[in-house]
PDB file of N, CA and C in Angstrom:
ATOM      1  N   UNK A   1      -4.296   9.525 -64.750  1.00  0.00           N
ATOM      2  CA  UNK A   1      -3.708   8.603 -63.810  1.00  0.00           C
ATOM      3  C   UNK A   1      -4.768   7.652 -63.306  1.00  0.00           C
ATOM      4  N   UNK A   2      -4.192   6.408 -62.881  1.00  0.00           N
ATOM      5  CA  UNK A   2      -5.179   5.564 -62.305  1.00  0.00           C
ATOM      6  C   UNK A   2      -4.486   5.322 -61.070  1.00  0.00           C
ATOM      7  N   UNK A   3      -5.552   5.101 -59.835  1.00  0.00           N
ATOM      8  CA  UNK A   3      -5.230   4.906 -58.302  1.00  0.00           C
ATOM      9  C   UNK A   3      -5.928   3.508 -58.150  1.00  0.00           C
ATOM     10  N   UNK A   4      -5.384   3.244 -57.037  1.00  0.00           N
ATOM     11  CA  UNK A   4      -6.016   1.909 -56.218  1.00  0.00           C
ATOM     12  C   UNK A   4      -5.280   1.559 -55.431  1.00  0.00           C
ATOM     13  N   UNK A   5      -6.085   1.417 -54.288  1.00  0.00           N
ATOM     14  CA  UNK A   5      -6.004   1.204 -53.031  1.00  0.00           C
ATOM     15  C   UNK A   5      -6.455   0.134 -51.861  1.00  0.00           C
ATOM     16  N   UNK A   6      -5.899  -0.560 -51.238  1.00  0.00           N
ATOM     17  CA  UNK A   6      -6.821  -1.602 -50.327  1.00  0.00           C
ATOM     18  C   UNK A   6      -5.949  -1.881 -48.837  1.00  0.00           C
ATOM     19  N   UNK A   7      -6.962  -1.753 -48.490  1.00  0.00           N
ATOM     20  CA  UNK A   7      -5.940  -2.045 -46.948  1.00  0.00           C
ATOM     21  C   UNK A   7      -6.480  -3.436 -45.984  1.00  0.00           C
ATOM     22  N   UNK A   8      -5.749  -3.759 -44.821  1.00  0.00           N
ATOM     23  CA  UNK A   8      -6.035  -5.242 -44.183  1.00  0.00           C
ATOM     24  C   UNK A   8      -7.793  -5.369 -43.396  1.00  0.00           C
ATOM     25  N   UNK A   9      -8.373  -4.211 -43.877  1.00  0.00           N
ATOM     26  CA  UNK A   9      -9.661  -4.089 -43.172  1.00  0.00           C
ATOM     27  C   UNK A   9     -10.526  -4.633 -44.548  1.00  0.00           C
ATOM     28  N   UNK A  10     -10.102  -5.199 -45.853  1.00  0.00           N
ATOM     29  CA  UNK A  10     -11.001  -5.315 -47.120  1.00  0.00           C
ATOM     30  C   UNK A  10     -11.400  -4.036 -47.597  1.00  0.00           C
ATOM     31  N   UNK A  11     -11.187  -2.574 -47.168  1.00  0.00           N
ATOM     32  CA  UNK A  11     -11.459  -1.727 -47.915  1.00  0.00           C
ATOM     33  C   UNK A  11     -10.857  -1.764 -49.302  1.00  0.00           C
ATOM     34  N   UNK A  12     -11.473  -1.315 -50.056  1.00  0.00           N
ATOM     35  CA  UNK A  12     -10.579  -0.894 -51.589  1.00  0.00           C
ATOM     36  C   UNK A  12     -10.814   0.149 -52.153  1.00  0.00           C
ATOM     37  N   UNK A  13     -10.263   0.889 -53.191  1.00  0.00           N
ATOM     38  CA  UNK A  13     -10.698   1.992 -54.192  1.00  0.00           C
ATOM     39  C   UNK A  13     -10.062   1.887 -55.424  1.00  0.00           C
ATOM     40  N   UNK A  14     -10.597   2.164 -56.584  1.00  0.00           N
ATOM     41  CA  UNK A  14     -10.147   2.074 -57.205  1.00  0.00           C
ATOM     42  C   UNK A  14     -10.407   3.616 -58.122  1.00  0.00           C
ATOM     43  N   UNK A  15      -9.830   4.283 -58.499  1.00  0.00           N
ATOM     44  CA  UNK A  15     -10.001   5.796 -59.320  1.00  0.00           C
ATOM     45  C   UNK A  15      -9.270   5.815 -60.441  1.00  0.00           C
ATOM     46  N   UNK A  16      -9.932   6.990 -61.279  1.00  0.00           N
ATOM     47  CA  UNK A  16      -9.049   7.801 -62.679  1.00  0.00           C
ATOM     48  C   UNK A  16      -9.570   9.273 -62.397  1.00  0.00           C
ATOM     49  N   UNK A  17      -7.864   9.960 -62.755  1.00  0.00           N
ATOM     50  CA  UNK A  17      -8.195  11.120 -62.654  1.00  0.00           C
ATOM     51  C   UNK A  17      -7.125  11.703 -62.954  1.00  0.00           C
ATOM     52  N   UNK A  18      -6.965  13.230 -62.556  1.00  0.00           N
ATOM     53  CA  UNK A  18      -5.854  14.084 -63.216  1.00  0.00           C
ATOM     54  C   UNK A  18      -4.680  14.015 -61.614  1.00  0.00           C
ATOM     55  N   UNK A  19      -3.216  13.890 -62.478  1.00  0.00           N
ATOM     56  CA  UNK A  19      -2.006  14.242 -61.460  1.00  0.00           C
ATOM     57  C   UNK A  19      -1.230  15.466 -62.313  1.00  0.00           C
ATOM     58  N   UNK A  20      -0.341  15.967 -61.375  1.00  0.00           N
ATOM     59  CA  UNK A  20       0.806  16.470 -61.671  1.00  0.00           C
ATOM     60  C   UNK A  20       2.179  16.669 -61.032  1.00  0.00           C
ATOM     61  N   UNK A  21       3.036  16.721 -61.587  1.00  0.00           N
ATOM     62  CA  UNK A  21       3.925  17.058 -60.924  1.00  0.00           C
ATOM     63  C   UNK A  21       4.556  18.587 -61.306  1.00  0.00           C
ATOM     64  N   UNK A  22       5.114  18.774 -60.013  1.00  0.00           N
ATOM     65  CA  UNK A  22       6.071  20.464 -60.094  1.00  0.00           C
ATOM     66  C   UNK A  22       7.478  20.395 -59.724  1.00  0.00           C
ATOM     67  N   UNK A  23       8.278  20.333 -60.555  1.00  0.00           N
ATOM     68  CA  UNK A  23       9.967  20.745 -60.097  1.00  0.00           C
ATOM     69  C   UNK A  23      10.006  21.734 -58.796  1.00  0.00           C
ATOM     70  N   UNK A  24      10.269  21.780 -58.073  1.00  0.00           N
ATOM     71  CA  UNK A  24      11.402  22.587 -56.789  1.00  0.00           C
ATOM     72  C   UNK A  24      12.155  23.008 -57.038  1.00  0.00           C
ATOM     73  N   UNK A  25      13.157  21.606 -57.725  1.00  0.00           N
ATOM     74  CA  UNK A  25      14.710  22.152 -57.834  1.00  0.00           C
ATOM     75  C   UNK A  25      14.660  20.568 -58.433  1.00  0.00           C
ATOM     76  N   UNK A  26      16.379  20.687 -59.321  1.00  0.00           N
ATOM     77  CA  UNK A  26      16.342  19.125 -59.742  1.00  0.00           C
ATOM     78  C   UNK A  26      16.144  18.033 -59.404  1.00  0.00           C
ATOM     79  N   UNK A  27      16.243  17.910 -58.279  1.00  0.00           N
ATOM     80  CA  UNK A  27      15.367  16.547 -57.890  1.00  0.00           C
ATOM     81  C   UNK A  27      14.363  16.620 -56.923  1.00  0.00           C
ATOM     82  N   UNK A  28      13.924  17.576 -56.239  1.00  0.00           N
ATOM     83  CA  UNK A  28      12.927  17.505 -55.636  1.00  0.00           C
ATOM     84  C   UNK A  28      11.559  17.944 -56.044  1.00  0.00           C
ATOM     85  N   UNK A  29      10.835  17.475 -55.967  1.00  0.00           N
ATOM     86  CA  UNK A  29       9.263  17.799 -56.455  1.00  0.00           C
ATOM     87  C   UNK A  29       7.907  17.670 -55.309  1.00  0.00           C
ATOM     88  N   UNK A  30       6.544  18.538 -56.246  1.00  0.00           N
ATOM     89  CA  UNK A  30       5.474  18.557 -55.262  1.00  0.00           C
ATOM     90  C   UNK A  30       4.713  17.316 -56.040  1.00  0.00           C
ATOM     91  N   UNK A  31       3.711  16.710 -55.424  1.00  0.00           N
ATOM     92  CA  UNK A  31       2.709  16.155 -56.442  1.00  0.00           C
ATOM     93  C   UNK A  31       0.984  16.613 -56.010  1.00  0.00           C
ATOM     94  N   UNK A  32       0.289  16.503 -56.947  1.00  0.00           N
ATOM     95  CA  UNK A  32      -1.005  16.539 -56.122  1.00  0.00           C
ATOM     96  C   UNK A  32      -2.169  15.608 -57.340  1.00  0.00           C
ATOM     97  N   UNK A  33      -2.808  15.136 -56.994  1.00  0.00           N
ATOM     98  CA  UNK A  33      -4.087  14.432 -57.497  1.00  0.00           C
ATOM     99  C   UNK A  33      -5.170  14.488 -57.340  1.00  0.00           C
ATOM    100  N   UNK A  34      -6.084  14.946 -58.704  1.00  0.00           N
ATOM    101  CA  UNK A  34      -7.403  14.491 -58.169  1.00  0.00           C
ATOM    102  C   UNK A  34      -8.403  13.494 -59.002  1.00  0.00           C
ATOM    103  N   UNK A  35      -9.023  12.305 -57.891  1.00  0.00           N
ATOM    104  CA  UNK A  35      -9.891  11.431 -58.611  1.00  0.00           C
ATOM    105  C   UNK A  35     -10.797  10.730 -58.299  1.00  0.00           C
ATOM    106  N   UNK A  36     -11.973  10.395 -59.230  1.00  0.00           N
ATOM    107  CA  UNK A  36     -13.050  10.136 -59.010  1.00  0.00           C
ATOM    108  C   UNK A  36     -13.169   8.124 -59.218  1.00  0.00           C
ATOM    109  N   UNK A  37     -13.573   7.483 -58.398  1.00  0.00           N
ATOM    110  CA  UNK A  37     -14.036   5.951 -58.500  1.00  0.00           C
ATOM    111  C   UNK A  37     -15.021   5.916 -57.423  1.00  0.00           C
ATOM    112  N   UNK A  38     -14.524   4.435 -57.477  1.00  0.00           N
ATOM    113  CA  UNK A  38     -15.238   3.110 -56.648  1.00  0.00           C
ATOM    114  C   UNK A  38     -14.372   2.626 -55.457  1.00  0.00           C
ATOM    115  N   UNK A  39     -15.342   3.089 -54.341  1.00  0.00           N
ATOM    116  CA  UNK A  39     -15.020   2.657 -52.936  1.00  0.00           C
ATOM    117  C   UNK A  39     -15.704   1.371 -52.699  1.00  0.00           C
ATOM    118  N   UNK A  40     -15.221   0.098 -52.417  1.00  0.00           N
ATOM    119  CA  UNK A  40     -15.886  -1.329 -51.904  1.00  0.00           C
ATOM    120  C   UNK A  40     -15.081  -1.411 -50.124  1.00  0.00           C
ATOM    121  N   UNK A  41     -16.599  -1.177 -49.268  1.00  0.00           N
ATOM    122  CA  UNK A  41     -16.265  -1.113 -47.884  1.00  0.00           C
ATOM    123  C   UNK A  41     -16.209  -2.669 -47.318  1.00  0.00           C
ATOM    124  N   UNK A  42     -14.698  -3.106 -46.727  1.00  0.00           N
ATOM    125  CA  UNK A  42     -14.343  -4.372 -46.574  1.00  0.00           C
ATOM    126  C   UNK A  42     -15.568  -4.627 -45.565  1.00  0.00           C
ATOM    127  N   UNK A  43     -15.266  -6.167 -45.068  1.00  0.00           N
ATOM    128  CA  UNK A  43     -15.738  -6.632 -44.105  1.00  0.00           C
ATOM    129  C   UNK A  43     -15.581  -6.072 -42.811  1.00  0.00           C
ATOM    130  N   UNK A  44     -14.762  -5.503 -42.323  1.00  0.00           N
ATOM    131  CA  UNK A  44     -14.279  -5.139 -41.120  1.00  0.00           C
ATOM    132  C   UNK A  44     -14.219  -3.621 -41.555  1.00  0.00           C
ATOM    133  N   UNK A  45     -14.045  -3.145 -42.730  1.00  0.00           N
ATOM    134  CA  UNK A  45     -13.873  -1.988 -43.270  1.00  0.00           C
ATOM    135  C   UNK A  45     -14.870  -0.461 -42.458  1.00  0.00           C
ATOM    136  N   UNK A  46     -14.321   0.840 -43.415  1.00  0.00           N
ATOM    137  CA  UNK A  46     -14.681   1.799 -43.013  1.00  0.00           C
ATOM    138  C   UNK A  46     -15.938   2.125 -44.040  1.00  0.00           C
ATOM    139  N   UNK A  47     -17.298   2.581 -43.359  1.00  0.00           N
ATOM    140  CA  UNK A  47     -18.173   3.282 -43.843  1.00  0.00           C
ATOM    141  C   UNK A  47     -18.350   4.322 -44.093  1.00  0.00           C
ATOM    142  N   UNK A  48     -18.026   4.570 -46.020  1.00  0.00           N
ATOM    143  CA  UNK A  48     -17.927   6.396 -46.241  1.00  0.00           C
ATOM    144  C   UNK A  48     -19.107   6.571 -46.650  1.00  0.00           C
ATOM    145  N   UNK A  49     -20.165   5.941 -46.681  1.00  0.00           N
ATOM    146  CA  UNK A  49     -21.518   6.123 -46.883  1.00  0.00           C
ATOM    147  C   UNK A  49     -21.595   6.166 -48.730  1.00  0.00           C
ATOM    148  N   UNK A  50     -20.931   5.297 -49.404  1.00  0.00           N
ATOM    149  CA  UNK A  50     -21.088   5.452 -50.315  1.00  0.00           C
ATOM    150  C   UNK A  50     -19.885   4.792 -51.416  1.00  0.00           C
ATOM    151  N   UNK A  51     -20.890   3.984 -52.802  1.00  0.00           N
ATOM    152  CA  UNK A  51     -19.480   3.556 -53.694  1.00  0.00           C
ATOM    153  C   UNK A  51     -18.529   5.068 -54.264  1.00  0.00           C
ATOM    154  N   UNK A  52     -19.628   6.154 -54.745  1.00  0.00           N
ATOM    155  CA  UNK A  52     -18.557   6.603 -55.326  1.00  0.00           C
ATOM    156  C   UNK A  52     -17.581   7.662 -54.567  1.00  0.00           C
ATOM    157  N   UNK A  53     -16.709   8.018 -54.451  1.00  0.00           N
ATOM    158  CA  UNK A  53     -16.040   8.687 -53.890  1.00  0.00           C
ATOM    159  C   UNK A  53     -14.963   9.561 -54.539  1.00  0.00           C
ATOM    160  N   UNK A  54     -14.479  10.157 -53.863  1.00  0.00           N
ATOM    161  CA  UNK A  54     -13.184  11.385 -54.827  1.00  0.00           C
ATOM    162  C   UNK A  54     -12.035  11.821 -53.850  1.00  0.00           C
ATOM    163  N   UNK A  55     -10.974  11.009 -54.200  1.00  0.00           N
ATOM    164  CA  UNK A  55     -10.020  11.467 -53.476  1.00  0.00           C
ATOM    165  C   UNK A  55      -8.927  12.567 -54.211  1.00  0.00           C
ATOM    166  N   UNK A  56      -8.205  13.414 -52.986  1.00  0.00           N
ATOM    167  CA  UNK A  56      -7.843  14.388 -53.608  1.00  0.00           C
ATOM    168  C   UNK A  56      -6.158  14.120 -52.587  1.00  0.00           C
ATOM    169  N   UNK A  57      -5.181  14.723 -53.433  1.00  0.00           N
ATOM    170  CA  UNK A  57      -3.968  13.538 -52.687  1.00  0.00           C
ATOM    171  C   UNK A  57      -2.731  15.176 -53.119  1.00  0.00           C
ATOM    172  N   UNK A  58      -1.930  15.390 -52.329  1.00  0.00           N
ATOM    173  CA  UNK A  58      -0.958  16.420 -52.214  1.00  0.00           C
ATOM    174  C   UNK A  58       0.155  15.790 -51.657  1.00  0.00           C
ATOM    175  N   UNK A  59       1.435  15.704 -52.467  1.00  0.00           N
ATOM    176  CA  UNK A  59       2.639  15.139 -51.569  1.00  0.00           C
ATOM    177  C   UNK A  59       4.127  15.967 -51.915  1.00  0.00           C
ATOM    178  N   UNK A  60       5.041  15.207 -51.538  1.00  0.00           N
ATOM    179  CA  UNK A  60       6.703  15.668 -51.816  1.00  0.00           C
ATOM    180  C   UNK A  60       7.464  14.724 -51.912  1.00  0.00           C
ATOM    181  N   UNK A  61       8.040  14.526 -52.736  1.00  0.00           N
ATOM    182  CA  UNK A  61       9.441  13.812 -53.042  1.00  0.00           C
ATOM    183  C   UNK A  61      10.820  13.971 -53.540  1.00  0.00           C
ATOM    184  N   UNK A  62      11.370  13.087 -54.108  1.00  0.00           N
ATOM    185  CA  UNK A  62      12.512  13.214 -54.684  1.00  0.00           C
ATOM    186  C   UNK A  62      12.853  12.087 -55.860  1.00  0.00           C
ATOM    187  N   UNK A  63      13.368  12.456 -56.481  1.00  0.00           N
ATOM    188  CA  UNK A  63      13.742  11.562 -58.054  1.00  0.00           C
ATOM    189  C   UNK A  63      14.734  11.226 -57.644  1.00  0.00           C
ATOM    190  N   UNK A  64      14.825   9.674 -57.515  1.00  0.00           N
ATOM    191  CA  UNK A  64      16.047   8.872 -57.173  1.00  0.00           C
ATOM    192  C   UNK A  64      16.470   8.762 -58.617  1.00  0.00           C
ATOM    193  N   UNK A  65      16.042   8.804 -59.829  1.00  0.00           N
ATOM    194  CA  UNK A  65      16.897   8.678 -61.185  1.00  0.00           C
ATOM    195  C   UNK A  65      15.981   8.722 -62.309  1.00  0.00           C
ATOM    196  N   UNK A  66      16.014   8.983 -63.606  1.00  0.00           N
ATOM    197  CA  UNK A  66      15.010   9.596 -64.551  1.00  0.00           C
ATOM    198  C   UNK A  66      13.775   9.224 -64.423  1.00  0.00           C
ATOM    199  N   UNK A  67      13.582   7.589 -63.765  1.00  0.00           N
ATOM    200  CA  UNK A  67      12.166   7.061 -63.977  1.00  0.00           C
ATOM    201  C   UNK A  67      11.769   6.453 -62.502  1.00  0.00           C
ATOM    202  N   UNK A  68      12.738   6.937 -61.518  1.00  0.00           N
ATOM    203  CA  UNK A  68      11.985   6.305 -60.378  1.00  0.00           C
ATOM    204  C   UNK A  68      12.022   7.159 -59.382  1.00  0.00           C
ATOM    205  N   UNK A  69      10.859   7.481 -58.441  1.00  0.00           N
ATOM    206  CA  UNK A  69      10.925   8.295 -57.078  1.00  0.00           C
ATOM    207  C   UNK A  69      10.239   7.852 -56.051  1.00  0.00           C
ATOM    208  N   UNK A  70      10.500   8.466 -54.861  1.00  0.00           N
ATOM    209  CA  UNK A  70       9.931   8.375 -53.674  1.00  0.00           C
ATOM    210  C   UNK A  70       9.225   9.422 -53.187  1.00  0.00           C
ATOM    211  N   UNK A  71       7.749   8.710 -52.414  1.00  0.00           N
ATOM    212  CA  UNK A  71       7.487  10.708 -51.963  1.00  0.00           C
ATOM    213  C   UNK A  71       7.152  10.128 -50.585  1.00  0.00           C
ATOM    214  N   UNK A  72       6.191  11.465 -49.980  1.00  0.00           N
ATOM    215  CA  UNK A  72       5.301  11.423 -48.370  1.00  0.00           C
ATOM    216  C   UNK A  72       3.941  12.108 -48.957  1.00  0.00           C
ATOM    217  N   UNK A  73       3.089  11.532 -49.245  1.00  0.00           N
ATOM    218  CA  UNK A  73       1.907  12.280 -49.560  1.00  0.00           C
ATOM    219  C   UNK A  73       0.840  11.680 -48.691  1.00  0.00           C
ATOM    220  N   UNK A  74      -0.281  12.867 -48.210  1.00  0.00           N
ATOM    221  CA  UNK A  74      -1.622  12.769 -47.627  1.00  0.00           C
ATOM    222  C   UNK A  74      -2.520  12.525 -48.316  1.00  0.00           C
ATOM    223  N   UNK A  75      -4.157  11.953 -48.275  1.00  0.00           N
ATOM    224  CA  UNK A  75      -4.626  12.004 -49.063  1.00  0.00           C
ATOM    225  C   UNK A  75      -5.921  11.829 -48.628  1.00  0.00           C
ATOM    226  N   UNK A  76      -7.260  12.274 -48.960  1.00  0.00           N
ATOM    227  CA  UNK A  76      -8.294  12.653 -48.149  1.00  0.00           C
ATOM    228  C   UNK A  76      -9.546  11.771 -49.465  1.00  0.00           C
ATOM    229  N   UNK A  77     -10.292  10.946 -48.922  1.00  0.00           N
ATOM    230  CA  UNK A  77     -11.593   9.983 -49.572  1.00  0.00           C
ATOM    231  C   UNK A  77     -12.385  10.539 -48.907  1.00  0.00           C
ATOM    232  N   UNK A  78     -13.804  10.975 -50.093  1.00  0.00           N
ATOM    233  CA  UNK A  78     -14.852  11.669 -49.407  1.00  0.00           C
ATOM    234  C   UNK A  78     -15.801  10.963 -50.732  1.00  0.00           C
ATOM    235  N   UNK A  79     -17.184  11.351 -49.995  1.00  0.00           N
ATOM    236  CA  UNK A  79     -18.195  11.423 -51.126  1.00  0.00           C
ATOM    237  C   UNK A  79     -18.936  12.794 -51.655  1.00  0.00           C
ATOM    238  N   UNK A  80     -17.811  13.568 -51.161  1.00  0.00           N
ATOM    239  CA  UNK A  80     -18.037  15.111 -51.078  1.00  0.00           C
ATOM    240  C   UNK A  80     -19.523  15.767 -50.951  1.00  0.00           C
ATOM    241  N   UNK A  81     -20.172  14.736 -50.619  1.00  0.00           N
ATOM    242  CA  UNK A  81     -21.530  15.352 -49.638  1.00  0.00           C
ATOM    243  C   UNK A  81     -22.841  15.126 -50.366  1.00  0.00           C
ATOM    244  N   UNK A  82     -22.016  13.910 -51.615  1.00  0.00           N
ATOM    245  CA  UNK A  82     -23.516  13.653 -52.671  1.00  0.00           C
ATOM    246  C   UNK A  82     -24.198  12.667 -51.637  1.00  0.00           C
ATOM    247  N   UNK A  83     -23.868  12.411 -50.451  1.00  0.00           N
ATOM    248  CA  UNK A  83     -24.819  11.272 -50.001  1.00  0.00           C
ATOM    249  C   UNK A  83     -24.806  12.070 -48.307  1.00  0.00           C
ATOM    250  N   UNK A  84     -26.130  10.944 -47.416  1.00  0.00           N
ATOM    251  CA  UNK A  84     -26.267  11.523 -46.243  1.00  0.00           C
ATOM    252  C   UNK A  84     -25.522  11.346 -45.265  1.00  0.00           C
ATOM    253  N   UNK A  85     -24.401  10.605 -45.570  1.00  0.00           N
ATOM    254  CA  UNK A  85     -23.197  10.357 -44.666  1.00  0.00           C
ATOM    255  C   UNK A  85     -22.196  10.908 -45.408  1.00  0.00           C
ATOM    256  N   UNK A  86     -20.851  11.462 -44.509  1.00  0.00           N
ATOM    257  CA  UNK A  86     -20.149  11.927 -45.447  1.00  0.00           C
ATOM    258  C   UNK A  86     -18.851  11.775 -44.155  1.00  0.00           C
ATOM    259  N   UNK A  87     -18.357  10.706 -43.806  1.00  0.00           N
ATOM    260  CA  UNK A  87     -17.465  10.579 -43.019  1.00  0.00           C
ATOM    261  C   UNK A  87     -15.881  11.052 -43.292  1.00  0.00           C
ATOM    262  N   UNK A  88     -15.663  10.723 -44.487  1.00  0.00           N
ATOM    263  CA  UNK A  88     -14.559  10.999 -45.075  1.00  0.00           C
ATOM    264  C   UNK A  88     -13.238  10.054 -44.485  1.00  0.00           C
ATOM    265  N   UNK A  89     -12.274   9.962 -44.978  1.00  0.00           N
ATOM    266  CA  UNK A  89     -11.170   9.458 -44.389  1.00  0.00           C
ATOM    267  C   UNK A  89      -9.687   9.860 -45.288  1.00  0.00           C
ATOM    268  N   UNK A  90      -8.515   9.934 -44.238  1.00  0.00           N
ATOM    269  CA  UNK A  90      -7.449  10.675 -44.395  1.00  0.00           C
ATOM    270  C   UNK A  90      -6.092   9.261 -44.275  1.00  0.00           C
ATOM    271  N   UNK A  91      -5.170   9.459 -45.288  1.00  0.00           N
ATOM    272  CA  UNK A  91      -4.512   8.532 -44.994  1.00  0.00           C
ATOM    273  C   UNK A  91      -2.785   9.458 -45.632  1.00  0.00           C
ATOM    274  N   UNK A  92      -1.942   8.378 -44.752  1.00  0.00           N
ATOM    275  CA  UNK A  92      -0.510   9.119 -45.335  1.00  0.00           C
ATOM    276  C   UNK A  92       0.067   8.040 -45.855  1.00  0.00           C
ATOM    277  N   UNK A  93       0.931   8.221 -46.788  1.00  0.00           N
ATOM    278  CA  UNK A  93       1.349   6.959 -47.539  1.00  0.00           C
ATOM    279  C   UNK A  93       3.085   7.646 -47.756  1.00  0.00           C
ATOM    280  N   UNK A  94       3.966   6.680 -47.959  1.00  0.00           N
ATOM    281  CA  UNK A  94       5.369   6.612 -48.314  1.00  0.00           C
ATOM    282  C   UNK A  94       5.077   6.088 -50.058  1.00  0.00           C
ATOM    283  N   UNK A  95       5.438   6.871 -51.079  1.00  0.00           N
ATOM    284  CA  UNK A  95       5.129   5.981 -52.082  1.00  0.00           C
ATOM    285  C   UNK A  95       6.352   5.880 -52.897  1.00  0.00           C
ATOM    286  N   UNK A  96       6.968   4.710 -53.284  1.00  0.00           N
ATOM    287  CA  UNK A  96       7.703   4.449 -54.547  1.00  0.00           C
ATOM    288  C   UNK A  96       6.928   4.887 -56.236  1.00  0.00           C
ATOM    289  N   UNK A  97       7.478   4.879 -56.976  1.00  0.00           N
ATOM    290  CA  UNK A  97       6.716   5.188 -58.313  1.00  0.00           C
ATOM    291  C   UNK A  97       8.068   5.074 -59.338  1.00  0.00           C
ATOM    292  N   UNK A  98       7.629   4.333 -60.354  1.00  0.00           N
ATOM    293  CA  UNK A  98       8.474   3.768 -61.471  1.00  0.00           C
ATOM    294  C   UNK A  98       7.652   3.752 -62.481  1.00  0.00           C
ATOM    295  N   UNK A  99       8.417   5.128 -63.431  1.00  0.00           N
ATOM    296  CA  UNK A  99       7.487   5.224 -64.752  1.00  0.00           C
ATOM    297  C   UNK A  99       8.365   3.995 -66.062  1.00  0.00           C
ATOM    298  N   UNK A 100       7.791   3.799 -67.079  1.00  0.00           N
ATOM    299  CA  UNK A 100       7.828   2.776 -67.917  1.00  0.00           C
ATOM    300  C   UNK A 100       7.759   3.432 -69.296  1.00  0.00           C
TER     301      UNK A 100
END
């Protein structure tokens, strides 16, 4: 999977890494992710002490129809402690997703 991310502060990320998904029941599912990139700290942005970073992402949804869903997933950016800052940051997201 590939991630990327940017918010109104100029932060960005961009990652590749492993997802999956788990059935519940027919339409409901878990997801979780994990992946390794490039953090660019905006202008106004947050300092994780570092480009590379690894976010690790756990959520829930539901399959609105064979190729499209909605979830609520958390998701935690760290530099998991390769550097001397290690602030980390946590974000929750609503996500659409439409496979192709």
């Amino acid at each position: 999977m590939v991630a990327a991310q940017a918010n109104d502060d100029g932060d960005t990320y961009v990652g590749i890494g492993l997802s999956a998904l788990w059935n519940t029941s027919e339409n409901w599912f878990i997801e979780g992710s994990l992946a390794t990139g490039y953090y660019g700290e905006g202008s106004d942005g947050t300092d994780l002490g570092g480009e590379l970073q690894f976010r690790t992402l756990i959520g829930f949804g539901y399959m609105l129809s064979d190729r499209a869903s909605l979830s609520l997933a958390i998701d935690h950016l760290s530099n998991a402690g390769i550097e001397d800052e290690n602030p980390g940051r946590e974000a929750v997201w609503i996500r659409y997703r439409r496979s192709f």
